[in-house]
N, C-alpha and C. Protein backbone atom coordinates (compact mmCIF):
# COMPACT_ATOMS: atom_id res chain seq x y z
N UNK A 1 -13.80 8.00 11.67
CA UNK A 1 -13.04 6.87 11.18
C UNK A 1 -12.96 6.97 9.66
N UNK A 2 -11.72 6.34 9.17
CA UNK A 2 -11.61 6.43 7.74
C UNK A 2 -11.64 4.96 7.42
N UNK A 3 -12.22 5.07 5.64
CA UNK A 3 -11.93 3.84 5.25
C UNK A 3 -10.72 3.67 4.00
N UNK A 4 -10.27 2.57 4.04
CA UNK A 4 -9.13 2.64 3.22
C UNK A 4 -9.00 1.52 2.29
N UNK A 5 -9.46 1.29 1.08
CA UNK A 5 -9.78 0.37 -0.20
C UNK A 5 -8.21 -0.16 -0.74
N UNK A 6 -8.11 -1.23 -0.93
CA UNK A 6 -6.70 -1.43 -1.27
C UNK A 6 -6.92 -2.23 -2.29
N UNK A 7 -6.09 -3.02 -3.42
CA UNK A 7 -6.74 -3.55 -4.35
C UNK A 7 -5.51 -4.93 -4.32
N UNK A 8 -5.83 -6.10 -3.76
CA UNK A 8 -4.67 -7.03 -3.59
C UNK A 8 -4.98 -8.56 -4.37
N UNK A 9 -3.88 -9.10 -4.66
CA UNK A 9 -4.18 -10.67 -5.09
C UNK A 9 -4.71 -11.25 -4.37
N UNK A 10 -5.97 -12.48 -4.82
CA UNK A 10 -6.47 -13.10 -3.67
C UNK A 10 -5.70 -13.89 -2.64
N UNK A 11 -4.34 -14.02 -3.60
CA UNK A 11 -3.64 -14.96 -2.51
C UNK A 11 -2.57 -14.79 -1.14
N UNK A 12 -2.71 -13.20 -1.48
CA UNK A 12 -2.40 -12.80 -0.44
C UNK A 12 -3.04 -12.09 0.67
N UNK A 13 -4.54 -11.99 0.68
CA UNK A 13 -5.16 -11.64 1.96
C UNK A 13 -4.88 -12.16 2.81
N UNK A 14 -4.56 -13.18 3.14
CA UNK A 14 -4.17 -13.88 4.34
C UNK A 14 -2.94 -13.14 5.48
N UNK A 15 -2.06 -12.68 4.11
CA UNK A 15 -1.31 -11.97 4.67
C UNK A 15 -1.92 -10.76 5.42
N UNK A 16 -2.29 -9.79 4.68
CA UNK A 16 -3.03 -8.70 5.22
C UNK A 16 -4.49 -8.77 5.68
N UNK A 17 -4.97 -9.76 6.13
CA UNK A 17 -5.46 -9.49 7.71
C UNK A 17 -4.55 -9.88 8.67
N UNK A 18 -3.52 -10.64 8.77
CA UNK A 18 -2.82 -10.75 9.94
C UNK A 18 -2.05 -9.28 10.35
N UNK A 19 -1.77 -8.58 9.09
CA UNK A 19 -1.05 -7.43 9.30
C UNK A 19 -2.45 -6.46 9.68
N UNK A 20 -3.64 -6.28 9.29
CA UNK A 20 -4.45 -5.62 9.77
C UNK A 20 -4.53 -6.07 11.15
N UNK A 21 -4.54 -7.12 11.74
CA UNK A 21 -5.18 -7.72 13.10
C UNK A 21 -3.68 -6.99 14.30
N UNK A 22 -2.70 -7.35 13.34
CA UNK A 22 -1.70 -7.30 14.40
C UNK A 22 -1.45 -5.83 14.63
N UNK A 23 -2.15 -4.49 13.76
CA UNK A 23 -2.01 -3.08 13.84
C UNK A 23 -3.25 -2.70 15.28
N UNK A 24 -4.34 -4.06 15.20
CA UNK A 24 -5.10 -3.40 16.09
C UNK A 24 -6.01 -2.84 15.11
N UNK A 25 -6.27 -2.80 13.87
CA UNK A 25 -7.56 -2.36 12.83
C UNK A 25 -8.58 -3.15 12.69
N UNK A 26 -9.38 -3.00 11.99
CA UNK A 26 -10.93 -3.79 11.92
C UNK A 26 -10.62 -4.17 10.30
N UNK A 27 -11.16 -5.62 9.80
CA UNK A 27 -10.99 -5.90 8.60
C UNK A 27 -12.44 -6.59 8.39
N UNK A 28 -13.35 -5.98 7.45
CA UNK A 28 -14.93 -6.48 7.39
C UNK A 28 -15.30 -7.22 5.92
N UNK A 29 -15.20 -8.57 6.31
CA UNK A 29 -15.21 -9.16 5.29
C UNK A 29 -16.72 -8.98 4.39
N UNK A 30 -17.70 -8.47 5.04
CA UNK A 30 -18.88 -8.41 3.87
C UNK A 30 -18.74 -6.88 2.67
N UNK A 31 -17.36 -6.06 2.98
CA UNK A 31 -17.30 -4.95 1.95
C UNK A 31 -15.83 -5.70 1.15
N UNK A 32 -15.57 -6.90 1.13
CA UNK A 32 -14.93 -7.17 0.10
C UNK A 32 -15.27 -7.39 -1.35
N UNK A 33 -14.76 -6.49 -2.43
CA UNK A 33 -14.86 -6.72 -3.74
C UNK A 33 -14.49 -7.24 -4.65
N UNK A 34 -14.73 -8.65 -5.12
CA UNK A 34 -14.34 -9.32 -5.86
C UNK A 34 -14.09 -9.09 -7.79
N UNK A 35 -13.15 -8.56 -8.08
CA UNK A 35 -13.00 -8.02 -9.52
C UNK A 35 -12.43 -9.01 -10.54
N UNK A 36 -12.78 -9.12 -11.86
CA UNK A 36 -11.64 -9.82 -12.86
C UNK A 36 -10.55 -9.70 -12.83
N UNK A 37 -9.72 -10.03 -13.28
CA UNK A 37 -7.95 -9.87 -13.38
C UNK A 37 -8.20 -9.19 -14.35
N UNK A 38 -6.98 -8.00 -14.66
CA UNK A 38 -7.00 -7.14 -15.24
C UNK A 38 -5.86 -7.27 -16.23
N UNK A 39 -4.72 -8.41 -16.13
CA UNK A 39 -3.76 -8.65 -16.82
C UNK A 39 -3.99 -10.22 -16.92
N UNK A 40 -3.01 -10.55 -18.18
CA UNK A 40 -2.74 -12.03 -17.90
C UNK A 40 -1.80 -12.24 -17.26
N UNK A 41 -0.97 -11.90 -16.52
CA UNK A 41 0.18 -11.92 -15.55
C UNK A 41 -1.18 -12.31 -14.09
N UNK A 42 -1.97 -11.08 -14.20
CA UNK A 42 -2.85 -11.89 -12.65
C UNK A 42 -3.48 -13.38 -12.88
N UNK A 43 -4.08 -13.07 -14.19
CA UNK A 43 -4.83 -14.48 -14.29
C UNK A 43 -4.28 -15.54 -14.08
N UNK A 44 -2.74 -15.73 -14.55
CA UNK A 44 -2.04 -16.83 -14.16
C UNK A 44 -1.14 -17.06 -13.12
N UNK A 45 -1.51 -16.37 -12.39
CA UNK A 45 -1.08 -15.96 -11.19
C UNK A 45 -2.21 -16.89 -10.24
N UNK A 46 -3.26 -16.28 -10.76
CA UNK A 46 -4.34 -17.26 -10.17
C UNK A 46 -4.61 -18.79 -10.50
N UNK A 47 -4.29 -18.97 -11.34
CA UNK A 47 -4.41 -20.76 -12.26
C UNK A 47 -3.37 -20.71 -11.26
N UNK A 48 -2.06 -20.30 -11.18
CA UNK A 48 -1.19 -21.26 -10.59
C UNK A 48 -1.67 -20.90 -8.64
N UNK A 49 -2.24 -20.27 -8.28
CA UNK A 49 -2.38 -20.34 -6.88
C UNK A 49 -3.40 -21.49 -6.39
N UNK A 50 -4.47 -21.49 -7.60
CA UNK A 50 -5.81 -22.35 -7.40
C UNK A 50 -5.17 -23.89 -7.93
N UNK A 51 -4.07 -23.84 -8.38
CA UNK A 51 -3.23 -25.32 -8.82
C UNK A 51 -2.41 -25.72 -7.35
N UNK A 52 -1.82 -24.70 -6.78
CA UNK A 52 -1.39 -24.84 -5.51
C UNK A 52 -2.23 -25.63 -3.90
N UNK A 53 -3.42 -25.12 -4.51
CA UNK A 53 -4.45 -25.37 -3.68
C UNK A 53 -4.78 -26.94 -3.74
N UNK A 54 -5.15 -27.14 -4.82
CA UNK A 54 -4.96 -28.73 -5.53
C UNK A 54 -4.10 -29.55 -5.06
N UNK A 55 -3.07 -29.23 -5.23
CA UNK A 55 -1.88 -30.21 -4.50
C UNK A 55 -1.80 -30.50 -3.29
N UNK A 56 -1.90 -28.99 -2.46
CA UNK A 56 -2.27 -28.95 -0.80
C UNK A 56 -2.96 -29.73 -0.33
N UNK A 57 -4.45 -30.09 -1.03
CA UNK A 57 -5.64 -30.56 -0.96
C UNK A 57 -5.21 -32.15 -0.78
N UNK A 58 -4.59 -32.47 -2.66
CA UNK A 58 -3.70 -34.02 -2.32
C UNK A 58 -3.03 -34.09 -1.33
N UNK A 59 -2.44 -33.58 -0.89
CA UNK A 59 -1.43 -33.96 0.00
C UNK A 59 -1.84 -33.75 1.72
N UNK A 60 -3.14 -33.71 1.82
CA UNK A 60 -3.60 -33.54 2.99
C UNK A 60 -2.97 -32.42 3.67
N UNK A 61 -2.73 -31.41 2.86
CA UNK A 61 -2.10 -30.23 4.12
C UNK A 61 -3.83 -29.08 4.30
N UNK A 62 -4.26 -28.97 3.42
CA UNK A 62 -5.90 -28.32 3.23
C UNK A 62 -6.98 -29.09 3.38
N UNK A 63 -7.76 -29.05 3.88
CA UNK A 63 -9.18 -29.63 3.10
C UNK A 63 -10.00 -29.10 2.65
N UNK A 64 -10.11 -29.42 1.33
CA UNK A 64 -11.50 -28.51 0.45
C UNK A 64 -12.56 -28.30 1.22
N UNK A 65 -13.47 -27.97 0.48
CA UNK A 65 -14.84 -27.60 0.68
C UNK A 65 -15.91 -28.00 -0.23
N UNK A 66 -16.79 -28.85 0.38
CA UNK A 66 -17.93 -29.30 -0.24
C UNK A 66 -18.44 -28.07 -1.38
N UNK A 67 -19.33 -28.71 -2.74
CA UNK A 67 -19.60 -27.66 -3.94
C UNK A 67 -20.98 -27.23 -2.97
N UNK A 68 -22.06 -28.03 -1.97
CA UNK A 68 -23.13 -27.74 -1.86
C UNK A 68 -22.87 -26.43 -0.68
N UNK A 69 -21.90 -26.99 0.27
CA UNK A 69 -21.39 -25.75 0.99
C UNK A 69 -21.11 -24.41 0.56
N UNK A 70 -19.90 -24.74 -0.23
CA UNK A 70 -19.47 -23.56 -1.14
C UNK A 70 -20.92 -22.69 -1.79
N UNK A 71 -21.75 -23.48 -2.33
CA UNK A 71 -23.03 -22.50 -3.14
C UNK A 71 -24.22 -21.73 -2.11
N UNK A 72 -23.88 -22.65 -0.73
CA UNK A 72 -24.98 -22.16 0.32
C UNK A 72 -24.55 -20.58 0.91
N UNK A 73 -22.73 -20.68 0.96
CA UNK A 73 -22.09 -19.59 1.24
C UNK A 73 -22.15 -18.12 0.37
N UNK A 74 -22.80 -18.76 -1.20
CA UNK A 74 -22.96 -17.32 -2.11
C UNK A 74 -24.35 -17.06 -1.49
């Protein structure tokens, strides 16, 4: 078996595990690597996805996640 490292925005994994799931591949979330943004084009890429999230959140389409949850999960 091979492995294959890809380097994507966080806001689109969602996409690619559905495209991993729907090939029939394995996607293992404990070898994911979390890196800095490497441009300011990503960084604000991210302010505006994590602003997206915010609104979702208002608007009852998401529900957050507790901070004590969130810290039990690191």
């Amino acid at each position: 078996m091979t492995s294959i490292t890809i380097n994507i925005p966080n806001h689109e994994v969602g996409f690619f595990k559905k495209m991993i799931s729907k090939m029939g591949w394995t996607y293992n979330e404990a070898n994911v690597v979390r890196t800095a943004p490497t441009s300011k084009e990503q960084t604000l890429a991210k302010i505006d996805h994590a602003f997206g999230q915010l609104h979702q959140m208002k608007e009852g389409q998401i529900e957050g996640i507790d901070a004590e949850e969130l810290f039990n999960e690191l």
